[in-house]
Protein backbone atom coordinates (compact mmCIF):
# COMPACT_ATOMS: atom_id res chain seq x y z
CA UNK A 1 20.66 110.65 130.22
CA UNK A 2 20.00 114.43 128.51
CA UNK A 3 16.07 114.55 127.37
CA UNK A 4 15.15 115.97 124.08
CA UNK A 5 15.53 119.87 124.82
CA UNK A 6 18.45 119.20 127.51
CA UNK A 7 22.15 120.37 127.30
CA UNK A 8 24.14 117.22 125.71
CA UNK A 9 26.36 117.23 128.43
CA UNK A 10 23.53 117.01 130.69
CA UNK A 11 21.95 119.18 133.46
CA UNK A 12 24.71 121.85 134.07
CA UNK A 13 25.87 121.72 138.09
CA UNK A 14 24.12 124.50 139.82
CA UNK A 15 20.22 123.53 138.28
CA UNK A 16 17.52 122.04 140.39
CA UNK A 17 18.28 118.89 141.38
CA UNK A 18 22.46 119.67 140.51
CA UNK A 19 23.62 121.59 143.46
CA UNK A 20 21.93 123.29 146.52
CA UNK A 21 23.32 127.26 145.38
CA UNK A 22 19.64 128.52 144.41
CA UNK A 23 21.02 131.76 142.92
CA UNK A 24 22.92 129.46 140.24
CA UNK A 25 20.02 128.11 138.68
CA UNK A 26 19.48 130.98 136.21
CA UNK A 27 22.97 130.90 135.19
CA UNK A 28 23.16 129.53 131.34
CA UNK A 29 26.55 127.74 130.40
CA UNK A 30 27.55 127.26 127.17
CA UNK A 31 26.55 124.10 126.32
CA UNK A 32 23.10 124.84 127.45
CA UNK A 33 23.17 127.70 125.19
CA UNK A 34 23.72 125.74 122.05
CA UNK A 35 21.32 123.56 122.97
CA UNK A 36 18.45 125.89 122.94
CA UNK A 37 15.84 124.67 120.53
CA UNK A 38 14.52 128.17 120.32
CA UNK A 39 16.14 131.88 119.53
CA UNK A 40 14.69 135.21 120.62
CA UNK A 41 13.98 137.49 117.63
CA UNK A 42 15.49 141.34 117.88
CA UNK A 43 13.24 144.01 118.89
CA UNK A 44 13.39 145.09 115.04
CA UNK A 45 12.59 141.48 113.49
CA UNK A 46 9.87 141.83 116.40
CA UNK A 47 8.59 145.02 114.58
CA UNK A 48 7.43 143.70 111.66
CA UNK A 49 3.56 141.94 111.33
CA UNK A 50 2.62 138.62 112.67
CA UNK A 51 5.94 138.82 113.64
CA UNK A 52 6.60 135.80 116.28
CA UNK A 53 8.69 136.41 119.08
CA UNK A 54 10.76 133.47 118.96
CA UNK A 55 12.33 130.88 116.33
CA UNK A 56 12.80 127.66 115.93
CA UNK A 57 16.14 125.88 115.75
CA UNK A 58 17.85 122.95 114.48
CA UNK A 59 18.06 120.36 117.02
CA UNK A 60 21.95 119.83 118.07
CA UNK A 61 23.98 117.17 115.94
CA UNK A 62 26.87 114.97 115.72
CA UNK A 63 26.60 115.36 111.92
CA UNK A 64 28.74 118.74 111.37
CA UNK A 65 31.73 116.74 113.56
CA UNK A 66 31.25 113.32 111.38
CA UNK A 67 31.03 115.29 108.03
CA UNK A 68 34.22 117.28 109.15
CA UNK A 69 36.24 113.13 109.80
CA UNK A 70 34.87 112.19 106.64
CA UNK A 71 36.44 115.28 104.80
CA UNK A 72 39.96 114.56 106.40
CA UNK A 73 39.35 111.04 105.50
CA UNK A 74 39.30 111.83 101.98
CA UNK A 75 41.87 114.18 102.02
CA UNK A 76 44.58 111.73 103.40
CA UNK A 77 43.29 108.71 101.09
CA UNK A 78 43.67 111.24 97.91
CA UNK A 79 46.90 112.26 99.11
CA UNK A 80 48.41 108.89 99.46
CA UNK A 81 46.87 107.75 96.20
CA UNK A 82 49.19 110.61 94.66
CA UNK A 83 52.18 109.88 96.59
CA UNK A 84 51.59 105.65 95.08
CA UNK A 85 51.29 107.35 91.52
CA UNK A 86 54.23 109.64 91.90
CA UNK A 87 56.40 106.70 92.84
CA UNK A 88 55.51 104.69 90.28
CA UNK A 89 56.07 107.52 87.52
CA UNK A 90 59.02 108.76 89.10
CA UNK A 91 60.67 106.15 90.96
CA UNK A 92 64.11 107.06 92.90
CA UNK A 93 67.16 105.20 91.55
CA UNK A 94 68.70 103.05 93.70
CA UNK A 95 72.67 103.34 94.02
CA UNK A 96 73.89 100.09 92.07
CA UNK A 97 76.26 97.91 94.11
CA UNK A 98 78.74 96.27 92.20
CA UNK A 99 81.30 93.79 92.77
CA UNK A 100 85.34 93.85 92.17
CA UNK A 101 86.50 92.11 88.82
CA UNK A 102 88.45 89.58 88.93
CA UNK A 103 92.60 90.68 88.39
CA UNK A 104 93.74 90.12 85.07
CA UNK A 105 97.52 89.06 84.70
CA UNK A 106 99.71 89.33 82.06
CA UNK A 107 103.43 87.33 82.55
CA UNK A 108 106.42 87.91 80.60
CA UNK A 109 109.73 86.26 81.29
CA UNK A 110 112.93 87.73 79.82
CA UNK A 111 115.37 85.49 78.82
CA UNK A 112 118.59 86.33 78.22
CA UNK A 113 120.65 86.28 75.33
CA UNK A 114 124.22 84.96 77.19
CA UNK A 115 125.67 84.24 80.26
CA UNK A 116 124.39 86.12 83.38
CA UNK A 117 126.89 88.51 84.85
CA UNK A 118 127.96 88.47 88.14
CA UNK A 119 129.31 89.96 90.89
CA UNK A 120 129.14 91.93 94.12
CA UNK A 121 125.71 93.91 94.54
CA UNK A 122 127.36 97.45 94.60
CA UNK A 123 129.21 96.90 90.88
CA UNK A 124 126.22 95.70 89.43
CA UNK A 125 124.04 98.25 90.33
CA UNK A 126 126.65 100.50 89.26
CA UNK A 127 127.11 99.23 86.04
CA UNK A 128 123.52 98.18 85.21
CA UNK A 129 120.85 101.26 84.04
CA UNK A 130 119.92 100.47 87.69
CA UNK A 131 122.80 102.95 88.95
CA UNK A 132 120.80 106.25 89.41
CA UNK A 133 117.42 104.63 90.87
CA UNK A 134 116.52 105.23 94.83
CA UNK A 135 116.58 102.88 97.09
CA UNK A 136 113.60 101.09 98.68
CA UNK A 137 110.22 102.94 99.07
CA UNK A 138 111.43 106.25 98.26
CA UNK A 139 111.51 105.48 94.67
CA UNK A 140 107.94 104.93 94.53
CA UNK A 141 107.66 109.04 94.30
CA UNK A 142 103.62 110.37 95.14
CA UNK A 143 102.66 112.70 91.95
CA UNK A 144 101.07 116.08 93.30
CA UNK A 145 97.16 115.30 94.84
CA UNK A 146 94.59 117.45 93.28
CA UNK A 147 90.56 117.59 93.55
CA UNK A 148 88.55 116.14 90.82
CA UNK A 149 85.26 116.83 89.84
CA UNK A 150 83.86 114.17 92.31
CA UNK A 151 86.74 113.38 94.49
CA UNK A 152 88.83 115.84 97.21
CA UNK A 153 92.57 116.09 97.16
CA UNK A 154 92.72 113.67 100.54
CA UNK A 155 90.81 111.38 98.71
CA UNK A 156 93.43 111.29 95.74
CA UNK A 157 95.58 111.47 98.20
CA UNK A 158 94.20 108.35 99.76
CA UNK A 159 93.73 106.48 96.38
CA UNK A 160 97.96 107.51 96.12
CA UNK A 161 99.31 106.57 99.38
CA UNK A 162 97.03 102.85 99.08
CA UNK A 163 98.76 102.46 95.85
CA UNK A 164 101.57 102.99 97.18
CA UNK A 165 101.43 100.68 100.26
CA UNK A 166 100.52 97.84 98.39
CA UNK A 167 103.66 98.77 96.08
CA UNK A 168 106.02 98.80 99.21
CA UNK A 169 104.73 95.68 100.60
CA UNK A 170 104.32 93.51 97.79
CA UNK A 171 107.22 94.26 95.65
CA UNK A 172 109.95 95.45 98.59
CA UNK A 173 109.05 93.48 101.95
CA UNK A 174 111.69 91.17 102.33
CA UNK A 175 109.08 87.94 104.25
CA UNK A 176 107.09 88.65 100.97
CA UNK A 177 109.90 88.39 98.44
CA UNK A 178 111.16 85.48 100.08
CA UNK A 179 108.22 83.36 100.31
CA UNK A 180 106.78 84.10 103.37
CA UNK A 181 103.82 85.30 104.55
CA UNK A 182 101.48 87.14 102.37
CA UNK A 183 99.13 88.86 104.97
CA UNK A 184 100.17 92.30 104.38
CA UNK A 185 99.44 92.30 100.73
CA UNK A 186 96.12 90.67 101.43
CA UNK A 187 95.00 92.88 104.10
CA UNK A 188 94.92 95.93 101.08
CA UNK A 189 92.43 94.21 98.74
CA UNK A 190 89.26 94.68 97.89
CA UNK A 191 87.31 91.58 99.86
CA UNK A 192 85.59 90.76 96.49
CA UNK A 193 88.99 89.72 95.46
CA UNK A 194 90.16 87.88 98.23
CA UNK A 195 89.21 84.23 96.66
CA UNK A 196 90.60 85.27 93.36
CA UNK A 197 93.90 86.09 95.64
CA UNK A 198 93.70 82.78 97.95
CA UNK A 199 93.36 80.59 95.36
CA UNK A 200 96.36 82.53 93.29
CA UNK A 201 98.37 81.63 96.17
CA UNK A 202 97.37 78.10 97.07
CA UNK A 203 96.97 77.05 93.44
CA UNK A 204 98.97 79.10 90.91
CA UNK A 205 97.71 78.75 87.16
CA UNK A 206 98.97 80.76 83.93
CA UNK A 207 95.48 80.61 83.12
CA UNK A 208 95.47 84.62 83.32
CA UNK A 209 94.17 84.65 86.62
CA UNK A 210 95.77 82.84 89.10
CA UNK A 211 99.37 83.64 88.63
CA UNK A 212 100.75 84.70 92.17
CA UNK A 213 103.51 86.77 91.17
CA UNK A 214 100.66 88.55 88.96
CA UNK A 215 99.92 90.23 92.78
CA UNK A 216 103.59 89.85 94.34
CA UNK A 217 106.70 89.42 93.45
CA UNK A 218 108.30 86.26 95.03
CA UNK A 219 111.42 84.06 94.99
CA UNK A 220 111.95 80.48 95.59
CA UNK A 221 113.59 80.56 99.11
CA UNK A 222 114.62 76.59 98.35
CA UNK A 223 117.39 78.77 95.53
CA UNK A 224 117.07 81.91 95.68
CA UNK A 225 117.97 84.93 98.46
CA UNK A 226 118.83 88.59 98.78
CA UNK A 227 122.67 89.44 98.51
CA UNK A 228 121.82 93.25 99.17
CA UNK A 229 117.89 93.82 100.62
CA UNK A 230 118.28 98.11 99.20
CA UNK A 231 116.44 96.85 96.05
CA UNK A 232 116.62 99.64 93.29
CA UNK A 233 113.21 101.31 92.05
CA UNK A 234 112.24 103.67 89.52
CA UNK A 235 108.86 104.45 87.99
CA UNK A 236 105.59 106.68 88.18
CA UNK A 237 102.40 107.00 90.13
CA UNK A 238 99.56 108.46 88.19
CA UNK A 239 95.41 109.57 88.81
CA UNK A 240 92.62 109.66 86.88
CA UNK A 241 88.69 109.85 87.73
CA UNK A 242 86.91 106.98 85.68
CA UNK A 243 83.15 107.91 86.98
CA UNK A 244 81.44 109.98 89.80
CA UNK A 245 82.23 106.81 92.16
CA UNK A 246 85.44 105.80 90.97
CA UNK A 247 89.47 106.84 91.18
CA UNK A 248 91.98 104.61 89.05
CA UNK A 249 95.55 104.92 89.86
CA UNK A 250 98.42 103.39 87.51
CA UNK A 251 101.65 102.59 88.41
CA UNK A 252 104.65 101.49 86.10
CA UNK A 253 107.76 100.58 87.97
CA UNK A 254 110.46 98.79 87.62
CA UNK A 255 112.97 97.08 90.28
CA UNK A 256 115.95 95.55 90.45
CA UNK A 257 116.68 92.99 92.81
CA UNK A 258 120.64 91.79 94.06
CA UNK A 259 120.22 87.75 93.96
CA UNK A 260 122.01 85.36 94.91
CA UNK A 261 121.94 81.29 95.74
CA UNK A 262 121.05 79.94 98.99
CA UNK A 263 123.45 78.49 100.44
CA UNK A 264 126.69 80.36 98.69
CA UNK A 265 127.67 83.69 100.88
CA UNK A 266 130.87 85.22 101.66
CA UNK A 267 133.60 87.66 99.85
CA UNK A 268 133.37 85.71 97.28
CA UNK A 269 130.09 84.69 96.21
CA UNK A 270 128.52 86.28 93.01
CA UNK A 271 125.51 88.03 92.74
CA UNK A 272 123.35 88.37 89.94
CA UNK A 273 120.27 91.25 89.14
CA UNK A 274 116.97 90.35 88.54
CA UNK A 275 114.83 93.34 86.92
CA UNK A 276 110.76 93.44 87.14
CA UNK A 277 108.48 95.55 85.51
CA UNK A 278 105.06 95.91 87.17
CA UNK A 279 102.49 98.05 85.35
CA UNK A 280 99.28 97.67 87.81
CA UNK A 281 96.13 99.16 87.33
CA UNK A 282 94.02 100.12 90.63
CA UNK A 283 90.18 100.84 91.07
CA UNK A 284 88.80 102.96 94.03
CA UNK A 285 85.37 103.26 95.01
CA UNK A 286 84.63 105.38 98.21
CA UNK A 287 84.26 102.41 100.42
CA UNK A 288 87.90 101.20 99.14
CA UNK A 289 88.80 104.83 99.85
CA UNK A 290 87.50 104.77 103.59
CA UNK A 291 88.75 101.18 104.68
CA UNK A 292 92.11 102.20 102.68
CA UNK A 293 92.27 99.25 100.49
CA UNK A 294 92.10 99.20 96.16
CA UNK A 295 91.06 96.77 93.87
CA UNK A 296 93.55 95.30 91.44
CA UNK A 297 92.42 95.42 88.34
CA UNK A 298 94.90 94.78 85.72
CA UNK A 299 98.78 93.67 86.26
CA UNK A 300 101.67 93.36 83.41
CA UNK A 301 104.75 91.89 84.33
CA UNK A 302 108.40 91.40 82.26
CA UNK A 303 111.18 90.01 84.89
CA UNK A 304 114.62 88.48 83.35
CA UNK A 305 116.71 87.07 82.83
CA UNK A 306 114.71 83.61 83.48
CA UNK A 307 114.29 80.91 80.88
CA UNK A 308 111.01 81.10 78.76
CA UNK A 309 110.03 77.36 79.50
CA UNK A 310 110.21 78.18 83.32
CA UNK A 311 107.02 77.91 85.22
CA UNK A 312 106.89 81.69 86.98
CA UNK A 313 102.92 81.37 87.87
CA UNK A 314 103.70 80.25 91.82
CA UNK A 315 107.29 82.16 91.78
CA UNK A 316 109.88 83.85 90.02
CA UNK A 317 113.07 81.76 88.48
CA UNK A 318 115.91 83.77 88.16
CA UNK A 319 119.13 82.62 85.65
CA UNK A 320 121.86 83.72 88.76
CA UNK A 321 125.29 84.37 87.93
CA UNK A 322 127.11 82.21 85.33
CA UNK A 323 123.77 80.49 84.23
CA UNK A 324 122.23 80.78 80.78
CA UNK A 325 119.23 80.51 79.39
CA UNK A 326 118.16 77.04 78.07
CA UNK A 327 117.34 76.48 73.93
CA UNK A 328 113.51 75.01 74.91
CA UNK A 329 110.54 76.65 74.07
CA UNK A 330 107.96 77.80 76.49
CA UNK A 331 105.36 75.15 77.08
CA UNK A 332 103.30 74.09 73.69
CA UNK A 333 100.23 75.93 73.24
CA UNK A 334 97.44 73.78 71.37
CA UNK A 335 94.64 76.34 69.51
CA UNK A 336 92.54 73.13 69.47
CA UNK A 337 92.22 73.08 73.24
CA UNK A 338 88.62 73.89 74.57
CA UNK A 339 88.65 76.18 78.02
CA UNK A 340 90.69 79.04 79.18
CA UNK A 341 93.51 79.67 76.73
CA UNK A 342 96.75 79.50 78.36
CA UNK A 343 99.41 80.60 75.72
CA UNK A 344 102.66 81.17 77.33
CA UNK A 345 104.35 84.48 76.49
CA UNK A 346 108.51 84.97 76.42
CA UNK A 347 110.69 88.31 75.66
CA UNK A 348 114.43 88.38 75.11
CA UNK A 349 115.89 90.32 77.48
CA UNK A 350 117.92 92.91 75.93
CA UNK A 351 121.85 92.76 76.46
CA UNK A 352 121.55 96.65 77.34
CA UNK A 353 119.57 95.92 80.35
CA UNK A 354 122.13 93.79 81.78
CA UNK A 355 125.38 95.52 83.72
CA UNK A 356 128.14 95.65 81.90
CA UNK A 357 131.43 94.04 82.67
């Protein structure tokens, strides 16, 4: 252990006693420098009477070092006490996650005024304001993409082509229209809506919610099939930006399907048309965007010529050929009634919309 006047790090190698190299003893490291307890004045401090020789110094500490931690100790404590106080004042916003809504559906039949027409697919679409309107998917026509303030053309480009997908396949594919399987309409919703969707499917209400062909159109394939699958469509695609996360797309299209009842084919079985009109209102956040899916947000639907009082929440019921609308009512509507009000809506399908003879 160092005595009172020693080096701290102890007798430096090379003293007596620290190594046998005898010329080494008079050679003064550092450490035993700053150790000295005593300092040789300069020959001009020397000069000067009852001047001593020699001064006194303080004794070696570990105080300077522990003063030194204490100052840094202080210095981080004050600095995270500001950082605390600076969060508090001025905390960062979180991004808010919300949820889809839930689809609202709007359901008009069309019922007709006489008669249906008939006959085969070709004369009625010739004869019907159906004549000039393309033929599957290429009447659902893509406006021109451009960049908004918070979006990129692909992504309004994205937000389009989704739109447009979920157009093809749940208004034009065939195992959709004819009851089928309903997988690739599901696949391009939002998940939030999938149990809104399910549920529409399983158990179909006119409860403004839960009306399946509020998210498809579909036929009854126990009466109803395709005489010509080219189904006629017409309408327009359009863009907007609704908020620095969000892209809404509208589209407002009508098609008109060749129908005809199971069973009856051949020369000389009649076909009837069957016109919807689907104005559907699609949200896209920039996770829809990414996993190329939309949510459905609003849908408005008029398809005739079907009788008013027929249920259309599960599927469609055309009037075919020959067949006219019934004198009934839709179904009573009671304003007393507590709960989700469920008044049925009915339009009278105009004669003009009908092919002429």
């Amino acid at each position: 252990m160092a005595g009172r006047g020693d080096p701290p790090e102890g007798t430096p190698e090379g003293l007596p006693g620290g190594g046998e190299d005898e010329y080494r003893s008079v050679v003064f490291d550092e450490s035993f420098v700053r150790a000295a307890r005593l300092q040789e004045f300069s020959a001009q401090e020397r000069m000067g009477e009852h001047a001593r020789a020699v001064r006194s110094l303080p004794a070696w500490s570990h105080r300077t070092g522990s003063k030194q931690i204490l100052v840094l100790v202080l210095l981080v404590a004050m600095a995270f006490g500001t950082a605390i106080y600076l969060g508090v004042r001025h905390p960062y916003t979180a991004p808010v996650l919300t949820s889809a809504e839930q689809l609202r559906i709007t359901l008009i039949p069309l019922a007709p005024q006489g008669p249906v027409p008939g006959g085969t697919p070709a004369d009625l679409y010739a004869h019907s304001p159906a004549a000039n309107f393309r033929i599957g998917a290429s009447g659902i026509n893509l406006p021109g993409a451009r960049r908004t303030k918070n979006f990129s053309e692909s992504q309004v480009m994205t937000a389009l082509t989704t739109a447009k997908d979920y157009l093809v396949r749940s208004s034009l594919d065939p195992v959709v229209l004819t009851g089928g399987s309903v997988r690739p309409v599901r696949v391009l919703l939002d998940p939030d809506q999938l149990e809104q969707f399910d549920r529409s499917m399983s158990v179909p209400a006119a409860d403004g919610r839960h009306a399946a062909t509020g998210w498809l159109v579909r036929f009854d394939p126990a009466k109803v099939a395709l005489a010509d699958p080219g189904v006629r469509v017409q309408g327009t695609l359009r863009f907007a930006e609704v908020g620095p996360d969000a892209l809404e797309v509208t589209s407002d299209h009508t098609f008109a399907y060749a129908l005809r009842p199971v069973g009856v084919s051949g020369p000389g079985a009649e076909a009837s048309l069957f016109t919807v009109r689907r104005e559907l209102h699609f949200r896209f956040d920039r996770e829809d965007l990414h996993q190329h899916r939309a949510e459905l947000r609003a849908s408005y639907v008029q398809a005739g010529p079907q009788a008013c009082s027929a249920d259309a929440t599960g599927a469609l019921r055309p009037l075919l050929a020959g067949e006219r609308a019934s004198a009934g009512f839709p179904a009573g509507t009671d304003p007393y009634a507590t709960g989700q009000a469920t008044a049925a809506l009915c339009g009278a399908l105009a004669p003009s919309a009908q092919p002429s003879p």
